[in-house]
Protein backbone atom coordinates (compact mmCIF):
# COMPACT_ATOMS: atom_id res chain seq x y z
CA UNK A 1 -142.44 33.58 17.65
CA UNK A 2 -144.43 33.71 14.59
CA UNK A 3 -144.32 36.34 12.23
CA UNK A 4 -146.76 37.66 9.76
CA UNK A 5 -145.98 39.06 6.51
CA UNK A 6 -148.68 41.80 5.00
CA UNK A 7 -148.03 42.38 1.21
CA UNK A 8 -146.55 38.46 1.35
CA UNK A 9 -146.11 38.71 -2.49
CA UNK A 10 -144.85 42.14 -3.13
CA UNK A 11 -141.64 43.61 -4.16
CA UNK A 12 -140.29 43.69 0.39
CA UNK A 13 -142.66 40.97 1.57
CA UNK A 14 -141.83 38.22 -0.66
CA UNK A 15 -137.53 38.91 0.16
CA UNK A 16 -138.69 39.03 3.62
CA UNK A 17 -140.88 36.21 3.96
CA UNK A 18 -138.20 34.10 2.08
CA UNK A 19 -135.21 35.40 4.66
CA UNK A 20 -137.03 35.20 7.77
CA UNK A 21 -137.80 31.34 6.61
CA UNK A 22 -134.60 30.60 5.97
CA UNK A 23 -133.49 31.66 9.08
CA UNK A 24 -135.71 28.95 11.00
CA UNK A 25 -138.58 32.17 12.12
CA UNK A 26 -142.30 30.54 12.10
CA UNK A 27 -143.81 32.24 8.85
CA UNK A 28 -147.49 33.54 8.11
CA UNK A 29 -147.85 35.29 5.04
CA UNK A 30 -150.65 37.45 4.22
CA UNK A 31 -152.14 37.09 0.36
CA UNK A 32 -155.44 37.96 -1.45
CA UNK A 33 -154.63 34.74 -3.44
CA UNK A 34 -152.71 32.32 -1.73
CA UNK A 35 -153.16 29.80 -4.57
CA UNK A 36 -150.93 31.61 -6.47
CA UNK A 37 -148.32 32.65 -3.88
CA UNK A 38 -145.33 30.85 -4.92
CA UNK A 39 -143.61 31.03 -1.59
CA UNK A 40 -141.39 28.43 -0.16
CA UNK A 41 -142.45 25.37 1.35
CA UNK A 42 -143.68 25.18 5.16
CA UNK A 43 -144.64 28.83 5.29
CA UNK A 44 -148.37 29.21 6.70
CA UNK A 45 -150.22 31.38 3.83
CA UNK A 46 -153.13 32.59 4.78
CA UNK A 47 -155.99 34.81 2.52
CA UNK A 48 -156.32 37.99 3.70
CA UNK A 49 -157.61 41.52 2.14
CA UNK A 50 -156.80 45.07 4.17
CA UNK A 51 -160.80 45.18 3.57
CA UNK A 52 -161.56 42.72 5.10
CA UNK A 53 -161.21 43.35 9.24
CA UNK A 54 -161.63 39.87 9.78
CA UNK A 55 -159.92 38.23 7.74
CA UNK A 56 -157.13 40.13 9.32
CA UNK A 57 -157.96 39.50 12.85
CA UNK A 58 -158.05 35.50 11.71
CA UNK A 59 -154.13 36.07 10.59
CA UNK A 60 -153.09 37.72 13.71
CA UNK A 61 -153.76 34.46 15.74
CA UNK A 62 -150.62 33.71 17.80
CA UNK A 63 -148.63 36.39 15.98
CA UNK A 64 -146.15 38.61 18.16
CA UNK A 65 -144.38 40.37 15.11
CA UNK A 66 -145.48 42.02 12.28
CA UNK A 67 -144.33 43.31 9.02
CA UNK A 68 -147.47 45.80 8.14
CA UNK A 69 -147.97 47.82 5.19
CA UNK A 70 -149.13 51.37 5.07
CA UNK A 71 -150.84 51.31 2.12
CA UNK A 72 -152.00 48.83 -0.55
CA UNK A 73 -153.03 48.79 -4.48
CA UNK A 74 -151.96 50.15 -7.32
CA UNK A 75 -153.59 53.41 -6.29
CA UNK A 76 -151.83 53.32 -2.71
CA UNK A 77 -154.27 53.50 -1.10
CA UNK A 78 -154.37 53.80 2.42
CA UNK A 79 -155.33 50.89 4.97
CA UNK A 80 -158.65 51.11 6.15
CA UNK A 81 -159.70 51.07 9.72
CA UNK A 82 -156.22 51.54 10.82
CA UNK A 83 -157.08 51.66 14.82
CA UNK A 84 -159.26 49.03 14.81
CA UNK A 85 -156.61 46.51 12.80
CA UNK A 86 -154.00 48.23 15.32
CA UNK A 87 -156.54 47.07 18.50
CA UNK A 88 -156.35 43.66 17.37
CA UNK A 89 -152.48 43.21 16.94
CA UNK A 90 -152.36 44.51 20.56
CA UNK A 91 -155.27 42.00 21.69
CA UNK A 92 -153.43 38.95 19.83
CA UNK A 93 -150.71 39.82 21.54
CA UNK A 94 -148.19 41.16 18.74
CA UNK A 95 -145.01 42.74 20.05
CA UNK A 96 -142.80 44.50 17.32
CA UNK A 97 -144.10 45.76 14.11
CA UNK A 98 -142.46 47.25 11.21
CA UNK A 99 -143.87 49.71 9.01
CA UNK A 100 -143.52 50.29 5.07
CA UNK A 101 -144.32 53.74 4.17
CA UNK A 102 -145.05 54.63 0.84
CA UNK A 103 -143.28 58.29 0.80
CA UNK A 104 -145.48 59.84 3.66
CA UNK A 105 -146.73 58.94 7.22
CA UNK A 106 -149.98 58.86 7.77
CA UNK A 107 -152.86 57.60 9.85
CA UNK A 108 -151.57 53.69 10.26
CA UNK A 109 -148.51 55.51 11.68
CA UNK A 110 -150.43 57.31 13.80
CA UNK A 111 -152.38 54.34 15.03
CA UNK A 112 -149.35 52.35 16.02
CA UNK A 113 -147.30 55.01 17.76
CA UNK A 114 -150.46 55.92 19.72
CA UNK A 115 -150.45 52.40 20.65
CA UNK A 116 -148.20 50.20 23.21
CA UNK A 117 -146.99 47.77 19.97
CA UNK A 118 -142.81 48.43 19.71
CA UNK A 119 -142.82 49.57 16.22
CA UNK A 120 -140.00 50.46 13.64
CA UNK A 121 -140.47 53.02 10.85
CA UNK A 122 -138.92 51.30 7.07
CA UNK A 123 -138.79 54.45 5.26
CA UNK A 124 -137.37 54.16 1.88
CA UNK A 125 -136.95 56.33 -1.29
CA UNK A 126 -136.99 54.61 -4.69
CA UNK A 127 -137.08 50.99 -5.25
CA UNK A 128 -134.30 49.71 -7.17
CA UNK A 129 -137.11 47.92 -8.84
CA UNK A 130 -138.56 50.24 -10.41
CA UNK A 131 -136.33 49.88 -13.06
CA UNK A 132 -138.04 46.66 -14.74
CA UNK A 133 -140.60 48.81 -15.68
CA UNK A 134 -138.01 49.35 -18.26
CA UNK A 135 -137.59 45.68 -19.41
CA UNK A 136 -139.81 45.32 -22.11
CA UNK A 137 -138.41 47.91 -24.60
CA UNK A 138 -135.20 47.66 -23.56
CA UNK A 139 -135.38 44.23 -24.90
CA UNK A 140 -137.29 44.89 -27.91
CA UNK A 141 -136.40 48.46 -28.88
CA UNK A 142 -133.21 48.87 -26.80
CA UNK A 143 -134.30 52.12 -25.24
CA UNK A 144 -135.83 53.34 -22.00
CA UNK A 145 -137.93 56.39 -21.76
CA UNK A 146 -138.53 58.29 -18.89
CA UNK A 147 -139.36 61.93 -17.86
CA UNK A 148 -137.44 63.57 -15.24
CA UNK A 149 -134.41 61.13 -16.16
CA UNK A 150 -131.80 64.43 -15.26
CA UNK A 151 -133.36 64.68 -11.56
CA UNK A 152 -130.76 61.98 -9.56
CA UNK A 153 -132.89 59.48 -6.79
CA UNK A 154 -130.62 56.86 -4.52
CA UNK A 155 -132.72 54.02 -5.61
CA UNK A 156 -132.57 51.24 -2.61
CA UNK A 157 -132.25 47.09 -3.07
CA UNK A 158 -135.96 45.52 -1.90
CA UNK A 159 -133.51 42.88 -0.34
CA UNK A 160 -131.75 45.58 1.55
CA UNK A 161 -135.15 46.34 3.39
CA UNK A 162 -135.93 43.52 3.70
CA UNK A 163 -133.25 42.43 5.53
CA UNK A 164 -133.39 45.65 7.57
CA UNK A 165 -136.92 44.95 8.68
CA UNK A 166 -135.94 41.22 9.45
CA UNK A 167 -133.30 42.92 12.18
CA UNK A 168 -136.12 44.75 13.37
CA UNK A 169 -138.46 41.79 13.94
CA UNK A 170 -136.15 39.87 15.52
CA UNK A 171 -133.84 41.65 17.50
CA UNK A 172 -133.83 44.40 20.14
CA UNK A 173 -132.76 47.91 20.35
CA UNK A 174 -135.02 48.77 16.86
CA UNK A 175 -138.43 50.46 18.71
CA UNK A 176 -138.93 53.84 18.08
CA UNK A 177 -136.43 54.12 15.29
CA UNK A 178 -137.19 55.35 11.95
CA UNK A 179 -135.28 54.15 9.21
CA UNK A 180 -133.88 56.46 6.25
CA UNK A 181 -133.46 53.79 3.64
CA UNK A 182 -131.62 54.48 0.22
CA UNK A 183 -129.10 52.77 -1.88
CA UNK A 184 -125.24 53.84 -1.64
CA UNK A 185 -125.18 56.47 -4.81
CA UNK A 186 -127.18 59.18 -6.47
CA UNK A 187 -128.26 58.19 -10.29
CA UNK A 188 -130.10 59.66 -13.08
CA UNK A 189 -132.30 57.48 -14.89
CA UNK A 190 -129.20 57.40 -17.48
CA UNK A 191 -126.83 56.19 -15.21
CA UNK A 192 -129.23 53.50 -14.52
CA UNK A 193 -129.69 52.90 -17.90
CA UNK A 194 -126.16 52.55 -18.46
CA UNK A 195 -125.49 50.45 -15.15
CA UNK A 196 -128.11 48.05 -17.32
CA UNK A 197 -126.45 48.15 -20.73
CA UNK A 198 -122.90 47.42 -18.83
CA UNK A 199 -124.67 44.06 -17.44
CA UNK A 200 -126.56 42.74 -20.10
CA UNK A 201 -123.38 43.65 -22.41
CA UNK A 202 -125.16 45.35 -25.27
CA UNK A 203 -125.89 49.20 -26.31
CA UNK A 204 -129.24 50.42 -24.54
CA UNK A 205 -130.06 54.01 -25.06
CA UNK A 206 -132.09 56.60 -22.85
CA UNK A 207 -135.00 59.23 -24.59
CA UNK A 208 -136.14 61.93 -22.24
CA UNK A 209 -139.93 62.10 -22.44
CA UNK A 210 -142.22 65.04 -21.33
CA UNK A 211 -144.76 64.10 -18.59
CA UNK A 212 -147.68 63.85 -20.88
CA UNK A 213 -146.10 61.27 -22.73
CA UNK A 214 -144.81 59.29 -20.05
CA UNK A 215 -148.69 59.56 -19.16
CA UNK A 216 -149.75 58.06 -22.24
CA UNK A 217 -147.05 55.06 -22.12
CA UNK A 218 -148.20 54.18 -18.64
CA UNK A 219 -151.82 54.32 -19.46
CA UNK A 220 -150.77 52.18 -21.94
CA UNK A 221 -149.40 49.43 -19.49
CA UNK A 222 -152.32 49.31 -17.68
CA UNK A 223 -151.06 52.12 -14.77
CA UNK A 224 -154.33 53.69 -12.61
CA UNK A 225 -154.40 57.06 -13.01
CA UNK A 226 -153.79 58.11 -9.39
CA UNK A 227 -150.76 55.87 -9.35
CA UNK A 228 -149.23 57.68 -12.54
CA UNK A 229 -149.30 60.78 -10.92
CA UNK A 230 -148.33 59.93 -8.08
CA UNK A 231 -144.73 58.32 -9.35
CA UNK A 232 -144.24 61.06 -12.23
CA UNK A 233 -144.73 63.86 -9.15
CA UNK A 234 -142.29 61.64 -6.93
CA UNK A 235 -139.74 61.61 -9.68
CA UNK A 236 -140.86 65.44 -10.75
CA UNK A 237 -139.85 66.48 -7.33
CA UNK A 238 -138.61 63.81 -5.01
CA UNK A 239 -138.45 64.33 -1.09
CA UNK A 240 -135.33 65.88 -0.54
CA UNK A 241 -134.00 62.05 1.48
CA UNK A 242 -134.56 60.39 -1.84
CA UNK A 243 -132.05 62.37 -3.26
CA UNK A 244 -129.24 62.02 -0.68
CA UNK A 245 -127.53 58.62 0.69
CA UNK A 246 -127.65 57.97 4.34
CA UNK A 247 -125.96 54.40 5.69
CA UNK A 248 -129.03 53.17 7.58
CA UNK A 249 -128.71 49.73 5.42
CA UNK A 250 -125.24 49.55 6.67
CA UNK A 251 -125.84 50.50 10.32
CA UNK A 252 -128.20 48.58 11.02
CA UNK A 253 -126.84 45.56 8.86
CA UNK A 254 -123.20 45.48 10.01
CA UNK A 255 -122.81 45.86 5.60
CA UNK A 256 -123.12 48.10 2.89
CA UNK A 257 -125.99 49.28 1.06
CA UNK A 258 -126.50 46.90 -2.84
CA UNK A 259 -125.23 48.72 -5.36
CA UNK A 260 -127.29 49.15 -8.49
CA UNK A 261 -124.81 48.33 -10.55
CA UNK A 262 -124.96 44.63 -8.65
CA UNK A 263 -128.69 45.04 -8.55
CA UNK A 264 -128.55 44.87 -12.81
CA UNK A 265 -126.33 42.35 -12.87
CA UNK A 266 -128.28 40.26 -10.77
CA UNK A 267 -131.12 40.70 -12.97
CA UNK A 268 -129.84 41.09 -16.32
CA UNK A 269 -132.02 37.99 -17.20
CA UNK A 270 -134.93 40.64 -17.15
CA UNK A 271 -133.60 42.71 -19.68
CA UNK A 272 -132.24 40.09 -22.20
């Protein structure tokens, strides 16, 4: 059963490519560069673009699960032709697919539930993540600003959906399910902060920051426009799941749900 990866070198694919190898699943991961992939030895990369029908259609060759994204680019934005990339999973024969949402349904959703494909909703809040955003000053300055710090999220571990979705693609008794993903705890962006400080084992302080200049610092690191909106309204005012914990990660696991506090530690490197 081989299994293709969309978004093979983002923040979920590249966990789940790297799990579902290691578990002895026939690879294919889906890149714009594959040169420059970095993924482990004996996994079939191919080049692909969400643009680019065919290129698609080429990957899907003797596929019969898929992990698809819902969106792509800094700008999520959404896959093109999403019926016509749906038709030709069907025609290659896929089986299961697993969608990543990106805070909303929309019409690749559509597409696959209007289809016969057995597909599994991965719908999570936060990323856990998100937090390296933070790295840089936090190693040179020892400070993270951030607007909307006071409003609490229950940031999720990109391994945790990752190995969620690798249930899905593998096992029965996962069609038609739609998966509430978020970590075990509600935080503020200074809880986070301090979870941080705790693992690196020095003083890091937090600065709340009004949206217009948390506009001008992500400008400043190169954020599209469309994008910075679109995480300062999700942290403005997130979807009312983001803000609660539900035990999806350890229903459907068998374990619990990362902690952040683990998630720093195993990172701290980043933050040194």
């Amino acid at each position: 059963m081989t299994i293709l990866i969309t978004g093979a070198t983002g923040n979920v694919g590249r966990h789940l490519v790297q799990l579902l190898h290691a578990g002895g699943h026939p690879v294919r991961a889906l890149t714009r560069d594959p040169a420059a992939a970095d993924l482990p030895a004996g996994v079939d990369v191919r080049a692909g673009d969400f643009t680019d029908l065919a290129s698609l259609e080429a990957a899907l060759e003797c596929v019969t699960a898929l992990h698809l994204l819902t969106t792509f680019g800094p700008g999520n934005t959404t896959i093109p032709n999403s019926r016509d990339l749906v038709a030709a999973a069907v025609k290659a024969g896929v089986q299961r697919v697993t969608l990543l949402w990106n805070g909303y349904a929309g019409p690749v959703e559509e597409a696959v539930e209007d289809s016969e494909l057995q597909y599994t909703h991965l719908r999570p809040g936060e990323f856990m993540s998100n937090a390296l955003t933070w790295a840089e000053t936090i190693r040179t300055e020892g400070v993270v600003r951030e607007a909307y710090g006071e409003i609490g999220h229950s940031p999720v571990d990109v391994r945790d959906i990752a190995d969620v979705a690798a249930l899905a693609l593998t096992e029965d008794g996962h069609a038609g399910q739609a998966y509430i993903l978020t970590g075990p705890e509600v935080l503020t962006a200074p809880q986070q902060v301090a979870a941080i400080a705790d693992a690196i084992g020095r003083d890091v302080r937090y600065e709340a920051e009004d949206r217009e200049g948390a506009k001008a610092r992500m400008r400043a690191m190169g954020i599209e426009e469309q994008a910075i909106d679109y995480v300062l309204d999700w942290r403005a005012a997130p979807p009312e799941f983001a803000s609660k914990v539900f035990t999806t990660v350890a229903d459907v696991t068998g374990r619990p749900a990362r902690t952040f506090a683990a998630w720093a530690r195993d990172h701290a490197d980043s933050f040194r």
